[in-house]
Protein backbone atom coordinates (compact mmCIF):
# COMPACT_ATOMS: atom_id res chain seq x y z
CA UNK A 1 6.92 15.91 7.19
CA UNK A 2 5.06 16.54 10.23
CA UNK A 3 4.57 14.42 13.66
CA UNK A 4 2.94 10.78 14.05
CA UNK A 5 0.83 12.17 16.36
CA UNK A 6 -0.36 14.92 14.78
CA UNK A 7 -0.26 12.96 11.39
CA UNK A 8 -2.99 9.96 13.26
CA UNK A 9 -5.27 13.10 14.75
CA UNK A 10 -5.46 14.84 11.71
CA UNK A 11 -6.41 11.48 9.59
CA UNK A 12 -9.10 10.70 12.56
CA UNK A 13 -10.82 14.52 12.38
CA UNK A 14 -11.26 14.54 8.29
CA UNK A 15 -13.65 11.48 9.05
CA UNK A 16 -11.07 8.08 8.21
CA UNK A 17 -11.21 5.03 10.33
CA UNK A 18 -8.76 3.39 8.87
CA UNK A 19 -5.06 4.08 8.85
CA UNK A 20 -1.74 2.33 6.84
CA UNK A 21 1.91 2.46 7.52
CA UNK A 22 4.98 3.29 4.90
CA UNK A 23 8.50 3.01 5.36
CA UNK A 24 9.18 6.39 4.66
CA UNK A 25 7.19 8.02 7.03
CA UNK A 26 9.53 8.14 10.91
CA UNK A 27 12.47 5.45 11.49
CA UNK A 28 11.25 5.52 14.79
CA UNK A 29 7.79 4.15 13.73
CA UNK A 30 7.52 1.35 11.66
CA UNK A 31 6.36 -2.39 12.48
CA UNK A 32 9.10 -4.39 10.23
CA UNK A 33 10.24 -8.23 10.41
CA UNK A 34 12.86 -7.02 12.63
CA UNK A 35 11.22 -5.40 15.08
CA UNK A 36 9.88 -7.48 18.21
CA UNK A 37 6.84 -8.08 19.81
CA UNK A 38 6.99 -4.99 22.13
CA UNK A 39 7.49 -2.49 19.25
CA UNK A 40 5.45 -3.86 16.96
CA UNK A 41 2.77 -3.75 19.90
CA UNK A 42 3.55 -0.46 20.42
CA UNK A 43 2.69 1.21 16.77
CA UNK A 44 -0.31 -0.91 17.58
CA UNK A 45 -1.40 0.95 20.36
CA UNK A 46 -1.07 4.39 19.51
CA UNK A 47 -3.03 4.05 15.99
CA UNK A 48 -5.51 1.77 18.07
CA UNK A 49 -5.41 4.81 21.27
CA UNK A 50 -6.27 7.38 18.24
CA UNK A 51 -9.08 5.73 17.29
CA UNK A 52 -7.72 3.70 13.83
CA UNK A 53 -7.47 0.49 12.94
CA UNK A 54 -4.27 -0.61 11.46
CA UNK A 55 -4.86 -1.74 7.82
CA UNK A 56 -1.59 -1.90 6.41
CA UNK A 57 1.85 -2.75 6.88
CA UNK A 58 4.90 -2.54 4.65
CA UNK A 59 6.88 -5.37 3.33
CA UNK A 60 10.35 -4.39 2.20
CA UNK A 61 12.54 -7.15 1.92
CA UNK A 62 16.10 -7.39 2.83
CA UNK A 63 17.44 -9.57 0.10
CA UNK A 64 20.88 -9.10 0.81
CA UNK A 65 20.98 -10.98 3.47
CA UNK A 66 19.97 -14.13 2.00
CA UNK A 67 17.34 -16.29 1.04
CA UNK A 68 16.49 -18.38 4.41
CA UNK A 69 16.48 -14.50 6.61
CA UNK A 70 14.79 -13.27 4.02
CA UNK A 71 11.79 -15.75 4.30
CA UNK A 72 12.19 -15.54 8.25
CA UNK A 73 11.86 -11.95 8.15
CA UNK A 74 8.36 -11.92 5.90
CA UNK A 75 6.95 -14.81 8.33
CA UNK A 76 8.16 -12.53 11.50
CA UNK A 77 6.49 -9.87 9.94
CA UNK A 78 3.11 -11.64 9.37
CA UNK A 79 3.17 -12.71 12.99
CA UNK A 80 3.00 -9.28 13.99
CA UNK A 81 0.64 -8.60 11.78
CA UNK A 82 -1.68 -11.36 12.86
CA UNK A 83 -1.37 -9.92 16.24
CA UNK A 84 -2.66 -6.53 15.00
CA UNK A 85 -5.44 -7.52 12.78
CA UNK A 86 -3.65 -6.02 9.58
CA UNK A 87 -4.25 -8.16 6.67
CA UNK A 88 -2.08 -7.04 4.10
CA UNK A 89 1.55 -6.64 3.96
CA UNK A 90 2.00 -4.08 1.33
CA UNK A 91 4.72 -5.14 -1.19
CA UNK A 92 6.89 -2.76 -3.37
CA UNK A 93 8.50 -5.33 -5.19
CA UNK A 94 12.51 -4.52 -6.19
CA UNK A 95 14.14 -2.19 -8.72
CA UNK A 96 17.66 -4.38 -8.61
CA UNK A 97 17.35 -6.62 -11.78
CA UNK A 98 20.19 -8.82 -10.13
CA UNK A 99 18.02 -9.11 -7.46
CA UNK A 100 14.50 -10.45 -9.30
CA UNK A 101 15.24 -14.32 -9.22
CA UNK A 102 16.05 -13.82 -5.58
CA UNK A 103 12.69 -11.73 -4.67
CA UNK A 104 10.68 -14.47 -6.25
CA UNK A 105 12.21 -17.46 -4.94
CA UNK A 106 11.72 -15.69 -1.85
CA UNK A 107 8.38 -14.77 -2.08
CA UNK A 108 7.29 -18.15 -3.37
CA UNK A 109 8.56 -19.15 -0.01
CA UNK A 110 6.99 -16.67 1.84
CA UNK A 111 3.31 -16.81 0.61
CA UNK A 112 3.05 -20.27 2.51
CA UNK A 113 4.15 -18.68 5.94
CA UNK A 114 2.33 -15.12 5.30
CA UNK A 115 -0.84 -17.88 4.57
CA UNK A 116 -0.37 -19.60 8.38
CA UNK A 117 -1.45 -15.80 9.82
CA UNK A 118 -3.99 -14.94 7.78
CA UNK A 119 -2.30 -12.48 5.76
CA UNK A 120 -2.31 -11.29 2.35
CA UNK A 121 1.01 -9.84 0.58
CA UNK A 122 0.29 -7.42 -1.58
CA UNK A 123 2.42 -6.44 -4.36
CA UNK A 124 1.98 -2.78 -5.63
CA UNK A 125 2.88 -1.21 -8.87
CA UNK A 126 6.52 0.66 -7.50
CA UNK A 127 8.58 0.48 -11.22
CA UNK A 128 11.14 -2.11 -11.57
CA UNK A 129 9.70 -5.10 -11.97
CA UNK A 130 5.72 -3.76 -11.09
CA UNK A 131 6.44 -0.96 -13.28
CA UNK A 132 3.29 -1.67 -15.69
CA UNK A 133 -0.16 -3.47 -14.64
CA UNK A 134 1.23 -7.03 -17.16
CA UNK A 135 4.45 -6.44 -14.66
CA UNK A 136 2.26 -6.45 -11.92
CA UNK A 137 0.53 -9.66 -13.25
CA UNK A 138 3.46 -11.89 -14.44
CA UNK A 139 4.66 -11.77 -10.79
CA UNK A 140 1.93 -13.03 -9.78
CA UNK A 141 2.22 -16.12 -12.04
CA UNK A 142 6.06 -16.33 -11.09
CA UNK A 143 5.12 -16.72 -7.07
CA UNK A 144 1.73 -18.60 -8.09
CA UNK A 145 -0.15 -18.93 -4.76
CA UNK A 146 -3.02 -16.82 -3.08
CA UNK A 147 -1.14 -15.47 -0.60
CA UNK A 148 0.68 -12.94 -3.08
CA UNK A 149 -1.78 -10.99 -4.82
CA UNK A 150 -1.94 -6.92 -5.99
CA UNK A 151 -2.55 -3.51 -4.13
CA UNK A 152 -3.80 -1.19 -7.10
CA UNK A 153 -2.12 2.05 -7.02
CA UNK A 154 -3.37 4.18 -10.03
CA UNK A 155 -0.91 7.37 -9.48
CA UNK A 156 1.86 4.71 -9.93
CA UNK A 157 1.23 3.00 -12.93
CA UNK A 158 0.86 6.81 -14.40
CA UNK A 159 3.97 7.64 -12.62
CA UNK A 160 6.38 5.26 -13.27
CA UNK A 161 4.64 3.85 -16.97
CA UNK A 162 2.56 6.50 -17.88
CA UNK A 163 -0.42 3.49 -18.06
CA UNK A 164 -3.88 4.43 -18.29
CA UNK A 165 -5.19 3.63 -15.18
CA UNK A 166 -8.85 2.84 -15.35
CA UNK A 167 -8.06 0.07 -18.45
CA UNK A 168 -4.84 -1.61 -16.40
CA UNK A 169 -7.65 -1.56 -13.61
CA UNK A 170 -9.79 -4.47 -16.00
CA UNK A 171 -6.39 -6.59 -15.84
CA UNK A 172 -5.50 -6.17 -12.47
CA UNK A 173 -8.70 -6.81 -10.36
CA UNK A 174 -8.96 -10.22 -9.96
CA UNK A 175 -5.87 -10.50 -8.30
CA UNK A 176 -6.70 -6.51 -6.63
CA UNK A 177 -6.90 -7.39 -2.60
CA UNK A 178 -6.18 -3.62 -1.48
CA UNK A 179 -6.12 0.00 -3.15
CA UNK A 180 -3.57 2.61 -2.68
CA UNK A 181 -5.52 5.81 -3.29
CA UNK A 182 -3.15 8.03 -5.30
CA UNK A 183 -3.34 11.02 -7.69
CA UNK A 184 -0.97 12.07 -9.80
CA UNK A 185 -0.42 14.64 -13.06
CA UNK A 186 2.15 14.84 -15.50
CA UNK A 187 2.01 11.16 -16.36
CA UNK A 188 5.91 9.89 -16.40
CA UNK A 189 7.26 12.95 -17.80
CA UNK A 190 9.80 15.37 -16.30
CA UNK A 191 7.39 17.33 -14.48
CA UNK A 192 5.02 14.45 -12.73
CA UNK A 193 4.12 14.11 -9.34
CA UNK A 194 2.19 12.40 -6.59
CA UNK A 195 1.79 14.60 -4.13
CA UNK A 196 -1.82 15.64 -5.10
CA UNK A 197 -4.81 15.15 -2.97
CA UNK A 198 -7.37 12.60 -4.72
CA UNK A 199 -9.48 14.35 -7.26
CA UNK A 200 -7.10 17.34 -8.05
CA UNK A 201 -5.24 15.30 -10.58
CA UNK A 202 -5.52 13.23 -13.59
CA UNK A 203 -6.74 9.92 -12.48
CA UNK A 204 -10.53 9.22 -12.86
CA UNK A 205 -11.40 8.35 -9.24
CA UNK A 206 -15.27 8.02 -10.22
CA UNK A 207 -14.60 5.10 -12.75
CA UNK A 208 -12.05 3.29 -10.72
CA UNK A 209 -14.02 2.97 -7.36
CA UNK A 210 -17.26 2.57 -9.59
CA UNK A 211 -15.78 -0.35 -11.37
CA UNK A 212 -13.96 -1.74 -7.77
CA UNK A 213 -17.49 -1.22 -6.03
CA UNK A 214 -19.09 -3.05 -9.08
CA UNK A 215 -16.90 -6.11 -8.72
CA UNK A 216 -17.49 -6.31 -4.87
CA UNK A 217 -14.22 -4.94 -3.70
CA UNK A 218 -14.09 -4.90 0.04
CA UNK A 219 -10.48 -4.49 0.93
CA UNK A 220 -8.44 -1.81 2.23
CA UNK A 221 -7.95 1.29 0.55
CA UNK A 222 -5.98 4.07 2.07
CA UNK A 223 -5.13 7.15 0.78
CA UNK A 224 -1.24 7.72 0.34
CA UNK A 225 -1.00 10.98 -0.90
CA UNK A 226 -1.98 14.54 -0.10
CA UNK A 227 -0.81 18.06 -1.15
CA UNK A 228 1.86 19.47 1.22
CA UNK A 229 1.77 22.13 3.29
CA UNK A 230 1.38 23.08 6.84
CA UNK A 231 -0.09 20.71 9.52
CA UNK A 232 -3.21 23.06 8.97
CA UNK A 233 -3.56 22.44 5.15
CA UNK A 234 -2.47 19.05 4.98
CA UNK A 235 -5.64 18.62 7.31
CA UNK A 236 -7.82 20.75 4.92
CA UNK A 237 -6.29 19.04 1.92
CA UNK A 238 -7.07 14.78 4.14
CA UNK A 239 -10.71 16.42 5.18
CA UNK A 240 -11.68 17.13 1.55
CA UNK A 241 -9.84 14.07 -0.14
CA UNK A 242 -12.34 12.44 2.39
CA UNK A 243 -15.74 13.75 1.30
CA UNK A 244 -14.83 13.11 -2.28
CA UNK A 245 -14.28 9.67 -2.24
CA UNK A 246 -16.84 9.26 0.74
CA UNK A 247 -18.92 10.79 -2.20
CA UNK A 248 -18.05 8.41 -4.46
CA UNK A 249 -18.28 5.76 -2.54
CA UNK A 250 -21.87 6.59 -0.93
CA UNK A 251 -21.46 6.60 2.70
């Protein structure tokens, strides 16, 4: 809800080095399979001129327009992201049942090209078919190759599934290349939400990064959420969601 600009010097002054892109956050910055080299070069620079490195990129794909664009927008895509050192297109899957043959077909093609850049895709539990962490994991048998792996996102599987996080977590990690750090209360009922800075809510931050330290997890993790507010406490809220998980982490 607030400017790029201020968004990227905010995340740099609570202490993060690191910084990920979503769809949602300005149509006017985003690094997609559409855009070219100069835009996608662009978003580049100003994370790089704030002092970031660009971890993450989103992978939405536009199924409607057909299996072959589809694959040629995901290889476009991982181009760019070669270019920019990001390693991980972050995946949300679909929430069209119509539409699940035609994700996976794609993807299956897609892993190969993603593969030729160095790049991981990342699937990420988003409901529809990655509602629950077993949703999470039969796609990965239906694309089968290492190129299409798993983000963990523990506010989502309590979100959309109301799953347990810290046991899905046992499932999930071999397959876990990245980490979507999100809190969340109210599990999936009628009054949950995810816009909670890490360690106010219900999801047991000390046992998951314990048990993704323990198993030698070295991937990106970025923090998705916060608690809203003005550009002044949304700072407050990114500075402390920093120590804690610095904390937790040991650095």
């Amino acid at each position: 809800k607030h400017s790029f600009d201020a968004a990227l010097a905010g995340i740099v002054h609570a202490g993060f080095g690191s910084f990920g892109l979503l769809n949602n956050w300005n149509q006017d910055v985003k690094v997609t399979g559409d855009s070219d080299n100069a835009e996608a070069d662009a978003v580049g620079a100003r994370v790089r001129d704030a002092g970031l490195a660009l971890s993450m990129v989103p992978c939405s794909v536009p199924l409607d327009r057909g299996h072959d664009d589809s694959v040629a927008y995901v290889r476009n895509l991982a181009r760019h992201a070669e270019r920019l050192g990001v390693k991980i297109l972050l995946e949300m899957g679909s929430n069209t049942p119509e539409r699940y043959d035609d994700y996976f077909a794609v993807m299956r093609d897609a892993s190969p090209a993603a593969a030729d850049h160095g790049v991981t895709i990342a699937l990420k539990p988003h409901g529809g078919f990655s509602t629950t962490s077993d949703d999470c994991l039969h796609a990965i048998e239906r694309v089968d190759h290492p190129s299409y792996r798993l983000t963990y996102d523990p506010g989502n599987l309590l979100y959309y599934a109301g799953e347990a996080p810290e046991p899905a977590l046992v499932k999930m990690r071999p397959f876990v290349v990245a980490v979507c750090i999100k809190d969340e209360t109210g599990s999936n009922g009628p009054d949950r939400a995810v816009d909670i800075t890490p360690g106010d809510g219900n999801v047991n931050f000390p046992v998951i990064i314990k048990a993704l330290l323990d198993t030698g997890f070295h991937g990106p993790a970025i923090v998705e959420t916060l608690a809203p507010g003005s550009v002044d406490e949304v700072n407050d809220h990114a500075a402390r969601a920093y120590r804690y998980l610095s904390s937790l982490i040991g650095a």
